[in-house]
N, C-alpha and C. Protein backbone atom coordinates (compact mmCIF):
# COMPACT_ATOMS: atom_id res chain seq x y z
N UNK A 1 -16.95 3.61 -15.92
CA UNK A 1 -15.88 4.33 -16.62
C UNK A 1 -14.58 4.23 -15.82
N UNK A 2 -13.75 3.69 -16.73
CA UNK A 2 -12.32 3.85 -15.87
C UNK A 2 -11.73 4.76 -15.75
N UNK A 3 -10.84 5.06 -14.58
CA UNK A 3 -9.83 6.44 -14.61
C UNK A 3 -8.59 6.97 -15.39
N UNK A 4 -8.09 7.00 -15.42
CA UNK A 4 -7.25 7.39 -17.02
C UNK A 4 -5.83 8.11 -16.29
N UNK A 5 -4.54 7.91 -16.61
CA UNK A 5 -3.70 9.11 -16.40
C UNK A 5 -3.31 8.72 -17.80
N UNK A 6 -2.82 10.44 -18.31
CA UNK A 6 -1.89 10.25 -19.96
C UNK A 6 -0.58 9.67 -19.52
N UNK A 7 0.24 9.92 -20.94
CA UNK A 7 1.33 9.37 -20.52
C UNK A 7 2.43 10.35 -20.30
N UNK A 8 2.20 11.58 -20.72
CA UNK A 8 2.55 12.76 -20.14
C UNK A 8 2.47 12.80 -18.79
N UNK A 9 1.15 12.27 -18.21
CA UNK A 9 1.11 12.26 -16.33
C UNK A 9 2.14 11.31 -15.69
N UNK A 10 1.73 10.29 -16.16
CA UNK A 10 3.25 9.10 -16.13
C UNK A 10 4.47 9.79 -16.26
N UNK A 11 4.60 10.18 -16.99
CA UNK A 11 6.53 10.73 -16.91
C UNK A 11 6.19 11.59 -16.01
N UNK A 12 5.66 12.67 -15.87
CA UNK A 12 6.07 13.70 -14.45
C UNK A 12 5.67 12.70 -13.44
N UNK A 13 4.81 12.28 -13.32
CA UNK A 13 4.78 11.35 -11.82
C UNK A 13 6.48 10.04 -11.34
N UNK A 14 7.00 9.81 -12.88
CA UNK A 14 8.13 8.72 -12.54
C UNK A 14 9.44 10.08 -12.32
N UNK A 15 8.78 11.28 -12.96
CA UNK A 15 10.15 12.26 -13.12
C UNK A 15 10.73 12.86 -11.71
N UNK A 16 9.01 12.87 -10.95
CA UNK A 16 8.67 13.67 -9.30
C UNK A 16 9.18 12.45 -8.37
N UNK A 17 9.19 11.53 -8.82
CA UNK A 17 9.30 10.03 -8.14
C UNK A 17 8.36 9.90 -6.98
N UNK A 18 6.82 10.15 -8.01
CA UNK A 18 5.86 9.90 -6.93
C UNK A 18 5.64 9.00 -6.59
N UNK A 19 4.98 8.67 -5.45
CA UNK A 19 4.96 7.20 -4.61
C UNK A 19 3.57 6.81 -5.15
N UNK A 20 4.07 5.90 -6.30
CA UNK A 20 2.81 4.54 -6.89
C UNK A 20 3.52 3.63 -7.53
N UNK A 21 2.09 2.91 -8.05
CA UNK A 21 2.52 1.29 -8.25
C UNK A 21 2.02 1.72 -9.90
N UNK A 22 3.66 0.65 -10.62
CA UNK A 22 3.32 0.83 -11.77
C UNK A 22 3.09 -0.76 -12.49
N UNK A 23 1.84 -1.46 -12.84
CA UNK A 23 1.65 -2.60 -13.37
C UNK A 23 1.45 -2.60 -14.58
N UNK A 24 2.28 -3.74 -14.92
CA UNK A 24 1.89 -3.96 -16.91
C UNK A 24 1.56 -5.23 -16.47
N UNK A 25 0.38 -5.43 -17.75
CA UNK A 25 -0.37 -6.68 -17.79
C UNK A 25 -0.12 -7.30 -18.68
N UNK A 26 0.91 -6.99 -19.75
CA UNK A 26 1.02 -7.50 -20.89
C UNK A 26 1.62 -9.01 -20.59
N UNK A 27 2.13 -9.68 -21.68
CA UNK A 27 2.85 -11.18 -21.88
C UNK A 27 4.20 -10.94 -21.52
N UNK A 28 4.50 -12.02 -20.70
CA UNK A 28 6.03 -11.87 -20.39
C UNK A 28 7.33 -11.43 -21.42
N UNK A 29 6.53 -12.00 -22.63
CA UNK A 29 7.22 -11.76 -24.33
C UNK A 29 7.04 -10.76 -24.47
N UNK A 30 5.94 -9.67 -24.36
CA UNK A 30 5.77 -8.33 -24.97
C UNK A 30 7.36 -7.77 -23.22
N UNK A 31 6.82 -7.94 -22.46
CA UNK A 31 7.56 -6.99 -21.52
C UNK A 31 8.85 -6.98 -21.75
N UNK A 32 9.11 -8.56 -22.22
CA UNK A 32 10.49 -8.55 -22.35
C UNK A 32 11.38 -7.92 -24.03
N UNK A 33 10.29 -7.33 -24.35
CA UNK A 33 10.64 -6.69 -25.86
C UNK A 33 10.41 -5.44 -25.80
N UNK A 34 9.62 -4.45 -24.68
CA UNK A 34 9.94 -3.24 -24.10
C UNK A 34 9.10 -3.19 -23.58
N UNK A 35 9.52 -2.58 -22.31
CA UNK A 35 8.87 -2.07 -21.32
C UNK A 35 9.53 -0.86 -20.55
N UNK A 36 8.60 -0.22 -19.57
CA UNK A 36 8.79 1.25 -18.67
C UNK A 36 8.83 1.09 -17.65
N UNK A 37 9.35 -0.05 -17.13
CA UNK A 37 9.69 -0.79 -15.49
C UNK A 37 8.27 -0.94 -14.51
N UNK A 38 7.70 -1.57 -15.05
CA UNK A 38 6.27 -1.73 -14.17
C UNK A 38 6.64 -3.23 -13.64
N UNK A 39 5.49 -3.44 -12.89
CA UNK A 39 5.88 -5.10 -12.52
C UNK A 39 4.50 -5.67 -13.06
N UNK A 40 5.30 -7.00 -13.69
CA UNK A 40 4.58 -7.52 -14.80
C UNK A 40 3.98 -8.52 -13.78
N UNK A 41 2.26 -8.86 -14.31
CA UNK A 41 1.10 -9.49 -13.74
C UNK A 41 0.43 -9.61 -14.79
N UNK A 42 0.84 -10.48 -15.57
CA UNK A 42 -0.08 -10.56 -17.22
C UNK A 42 -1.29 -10.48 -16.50
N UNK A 43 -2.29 -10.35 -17.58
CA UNK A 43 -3.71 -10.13 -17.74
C UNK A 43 -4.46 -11.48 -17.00
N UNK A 44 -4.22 -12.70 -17.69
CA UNK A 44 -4.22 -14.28 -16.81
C UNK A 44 -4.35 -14.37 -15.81
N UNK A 45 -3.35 -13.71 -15.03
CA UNK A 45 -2.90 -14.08 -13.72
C UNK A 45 -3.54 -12.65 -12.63
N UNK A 46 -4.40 -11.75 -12.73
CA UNK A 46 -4.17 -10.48 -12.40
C UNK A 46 -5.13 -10.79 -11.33
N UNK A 47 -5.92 -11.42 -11.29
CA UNK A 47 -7.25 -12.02 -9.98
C UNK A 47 -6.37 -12.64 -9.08
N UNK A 48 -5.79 -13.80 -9.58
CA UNK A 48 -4.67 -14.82 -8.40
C UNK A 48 -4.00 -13.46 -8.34
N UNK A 49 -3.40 -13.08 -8.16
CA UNK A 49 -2.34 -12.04 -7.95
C UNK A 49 -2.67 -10.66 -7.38
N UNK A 50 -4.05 -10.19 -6.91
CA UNK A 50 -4.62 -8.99 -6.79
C UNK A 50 -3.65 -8.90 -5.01
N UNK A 51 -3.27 -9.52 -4.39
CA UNK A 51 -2.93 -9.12 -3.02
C UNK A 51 -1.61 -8.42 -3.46
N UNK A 52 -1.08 -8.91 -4.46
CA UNK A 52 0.22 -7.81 -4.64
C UNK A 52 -0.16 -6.34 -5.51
N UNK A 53 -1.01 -6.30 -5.53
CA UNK A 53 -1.62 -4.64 -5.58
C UNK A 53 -1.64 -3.79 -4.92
N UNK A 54 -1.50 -2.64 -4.50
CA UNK A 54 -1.51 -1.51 -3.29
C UNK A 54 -3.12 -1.22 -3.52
N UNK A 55 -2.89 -1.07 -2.27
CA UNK A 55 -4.80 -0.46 -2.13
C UNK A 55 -4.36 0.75 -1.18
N UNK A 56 -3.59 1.46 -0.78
CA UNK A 56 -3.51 2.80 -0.47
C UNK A 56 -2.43 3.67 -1.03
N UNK A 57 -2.43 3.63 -2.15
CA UNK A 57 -1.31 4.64 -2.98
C UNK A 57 -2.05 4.52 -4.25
N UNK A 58 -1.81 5.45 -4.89
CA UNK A 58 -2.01 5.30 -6.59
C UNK A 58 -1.51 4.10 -7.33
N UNK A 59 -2.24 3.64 -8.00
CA UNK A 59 -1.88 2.38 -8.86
C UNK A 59 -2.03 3.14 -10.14
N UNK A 60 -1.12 2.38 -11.52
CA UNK A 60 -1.00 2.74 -12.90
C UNK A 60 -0.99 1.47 -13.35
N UNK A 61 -2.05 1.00 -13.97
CA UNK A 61 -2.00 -0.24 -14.96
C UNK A 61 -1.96 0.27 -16.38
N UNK A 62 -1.01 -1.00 -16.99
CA UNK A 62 -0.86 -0.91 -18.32
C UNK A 62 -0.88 -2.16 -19.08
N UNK A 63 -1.22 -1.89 -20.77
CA UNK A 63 -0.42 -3.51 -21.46
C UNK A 63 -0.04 -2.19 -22.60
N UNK A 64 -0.47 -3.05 -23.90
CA UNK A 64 -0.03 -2.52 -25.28
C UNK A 64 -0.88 -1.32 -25.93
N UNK A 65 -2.11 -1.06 -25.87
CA UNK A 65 -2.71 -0.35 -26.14
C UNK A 65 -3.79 0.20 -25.28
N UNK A 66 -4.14 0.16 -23.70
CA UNK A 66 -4.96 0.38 -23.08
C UNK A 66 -6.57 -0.78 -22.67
N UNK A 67 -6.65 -1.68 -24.12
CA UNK A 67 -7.73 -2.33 -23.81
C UNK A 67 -7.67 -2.99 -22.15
N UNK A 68 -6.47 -3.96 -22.46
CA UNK A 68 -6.31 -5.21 -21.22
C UNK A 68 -6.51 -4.76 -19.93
N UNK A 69 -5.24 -3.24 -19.99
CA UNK A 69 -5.47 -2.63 -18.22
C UNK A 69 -6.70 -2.63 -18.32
N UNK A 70 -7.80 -1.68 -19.14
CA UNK A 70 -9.14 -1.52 -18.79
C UNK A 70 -9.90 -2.57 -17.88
N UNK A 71 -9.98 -3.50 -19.14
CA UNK A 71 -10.58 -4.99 -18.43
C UNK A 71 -9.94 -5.14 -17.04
N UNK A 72 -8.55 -5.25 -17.16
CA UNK A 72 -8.04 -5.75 -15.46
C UNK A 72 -8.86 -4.78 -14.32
N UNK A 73 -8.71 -3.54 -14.08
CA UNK A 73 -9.26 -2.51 -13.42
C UNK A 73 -10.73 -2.57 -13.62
N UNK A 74 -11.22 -2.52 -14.49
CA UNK A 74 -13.12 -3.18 -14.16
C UNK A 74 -13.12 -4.74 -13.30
N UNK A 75 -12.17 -5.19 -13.90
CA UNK A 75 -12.43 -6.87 -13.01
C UNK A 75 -11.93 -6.25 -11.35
N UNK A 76 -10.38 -5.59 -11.44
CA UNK A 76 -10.62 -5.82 -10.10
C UNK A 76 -11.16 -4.44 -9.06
N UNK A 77 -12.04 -3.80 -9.73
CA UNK A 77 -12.96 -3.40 -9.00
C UNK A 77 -14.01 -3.76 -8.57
N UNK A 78 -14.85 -4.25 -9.60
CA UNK A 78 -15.78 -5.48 -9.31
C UNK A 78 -15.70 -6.29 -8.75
N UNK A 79 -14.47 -7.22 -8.49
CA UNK A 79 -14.00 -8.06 -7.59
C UNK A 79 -13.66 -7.85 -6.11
N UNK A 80 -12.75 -7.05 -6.39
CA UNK A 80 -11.95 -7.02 -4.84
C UNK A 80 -12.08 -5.57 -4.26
N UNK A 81 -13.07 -4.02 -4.82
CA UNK A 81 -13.44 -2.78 -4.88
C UNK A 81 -12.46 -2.09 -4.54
N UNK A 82 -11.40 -2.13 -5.16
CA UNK A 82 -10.44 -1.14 -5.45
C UNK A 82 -10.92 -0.40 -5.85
N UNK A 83 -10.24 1.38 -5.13
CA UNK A 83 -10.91 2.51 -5.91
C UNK A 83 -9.56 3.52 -6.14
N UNK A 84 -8.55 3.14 -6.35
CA UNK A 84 -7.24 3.75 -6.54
C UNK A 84 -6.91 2.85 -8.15
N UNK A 85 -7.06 2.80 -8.93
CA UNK A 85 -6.91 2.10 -9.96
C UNK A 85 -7.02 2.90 -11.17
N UNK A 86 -5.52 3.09 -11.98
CA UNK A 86 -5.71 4.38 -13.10
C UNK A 86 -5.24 3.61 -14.44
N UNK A 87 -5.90 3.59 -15.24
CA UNK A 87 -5.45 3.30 -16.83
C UNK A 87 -4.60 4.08 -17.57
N UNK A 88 -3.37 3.89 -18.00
CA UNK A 88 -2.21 4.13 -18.73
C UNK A 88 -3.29 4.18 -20.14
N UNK A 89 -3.39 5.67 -20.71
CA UNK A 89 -4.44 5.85 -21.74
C UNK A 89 -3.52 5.71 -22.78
N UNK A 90 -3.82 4.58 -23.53
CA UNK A 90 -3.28 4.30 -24.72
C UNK A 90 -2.31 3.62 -24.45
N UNK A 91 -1.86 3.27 -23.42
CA UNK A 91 -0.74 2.30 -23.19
C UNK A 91 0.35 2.73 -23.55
N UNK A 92 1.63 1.07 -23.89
CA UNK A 92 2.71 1.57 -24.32
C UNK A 92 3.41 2.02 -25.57
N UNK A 93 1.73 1.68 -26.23
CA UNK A 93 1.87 2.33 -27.77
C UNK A 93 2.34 3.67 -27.58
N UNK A 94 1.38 4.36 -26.91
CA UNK A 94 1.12 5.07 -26.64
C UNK A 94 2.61 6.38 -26.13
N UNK A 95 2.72 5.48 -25.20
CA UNK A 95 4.47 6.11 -24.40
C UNK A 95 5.43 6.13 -25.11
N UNK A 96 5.41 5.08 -26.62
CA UNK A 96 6.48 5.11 -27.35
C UNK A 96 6.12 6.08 -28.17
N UNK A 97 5.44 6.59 -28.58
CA UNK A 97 4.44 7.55 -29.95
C UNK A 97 5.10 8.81 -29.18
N UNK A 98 4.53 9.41 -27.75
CA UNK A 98 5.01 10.58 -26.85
C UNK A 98 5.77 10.61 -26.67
N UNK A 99 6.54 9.36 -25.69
CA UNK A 99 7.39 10.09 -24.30
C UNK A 99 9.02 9.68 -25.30
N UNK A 100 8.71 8.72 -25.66
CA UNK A 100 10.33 7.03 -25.49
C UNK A 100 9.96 7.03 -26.96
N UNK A 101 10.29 7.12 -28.17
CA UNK A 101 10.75 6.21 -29.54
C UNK A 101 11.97 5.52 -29.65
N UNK A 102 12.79 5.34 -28.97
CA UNK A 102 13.89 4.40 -28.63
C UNK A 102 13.41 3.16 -28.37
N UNK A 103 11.69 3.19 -27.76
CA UNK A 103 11.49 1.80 -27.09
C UNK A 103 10.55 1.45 -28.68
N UNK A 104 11.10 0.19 -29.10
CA UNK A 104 9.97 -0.38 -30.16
C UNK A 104 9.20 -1.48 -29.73
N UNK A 105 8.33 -2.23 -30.23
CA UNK A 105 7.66 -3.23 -29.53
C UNK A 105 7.65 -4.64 -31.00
């Protein structure tokens, strides 16, 4: 089971300017049609790319609806045993529905 923050936790954590890492996994095309300032590591690339991950701070993965982070965060726990790894629940559907309707996708 993966770990989960809402997206309610997300805004007070970007509002507190708590110290974590915010990753979207989505397509360079989706990020570049809205996004919530994460640093983009499509889904593809997220294994080659796991050393630019923090492994001692909170991590927040995201894409469009929650599936992809999932998968990424099971892979790279299984892989490389990250245990700081939180799923953006529902994604950025999600953040636009709550937090942002300014942002469309």
């Amino acid at each position: 089971m993966v770990k989960e923050v809402t997206v309610h936790e997300l805004k007070k954590m970007l509002d507190e300017n708590k110290d974590f890492q915010l990753i979207d996994v989505r397509e360079e095309f989706e990020y570049d049609t809205a996004n919530i300032g994460g640093e983009l590591i499509p889904l593809g690339n997220i294994m080659l790319e796991a050393d630019k991950i923090e492994k001692d701070k909170q991590v927040v993965i995201h894409c469009r609806s929650g599936a992809r982070s999932a998968a990424a965060i099971m892979q790279l726990e299984k892989e490389h045993g990250f245990t700081n790894l939180y799923n953006l629940k529902g994604g950025i559907l999600a953040w636009i529905a709550e937090i942002d309707n300014t942002l469309s996708l």
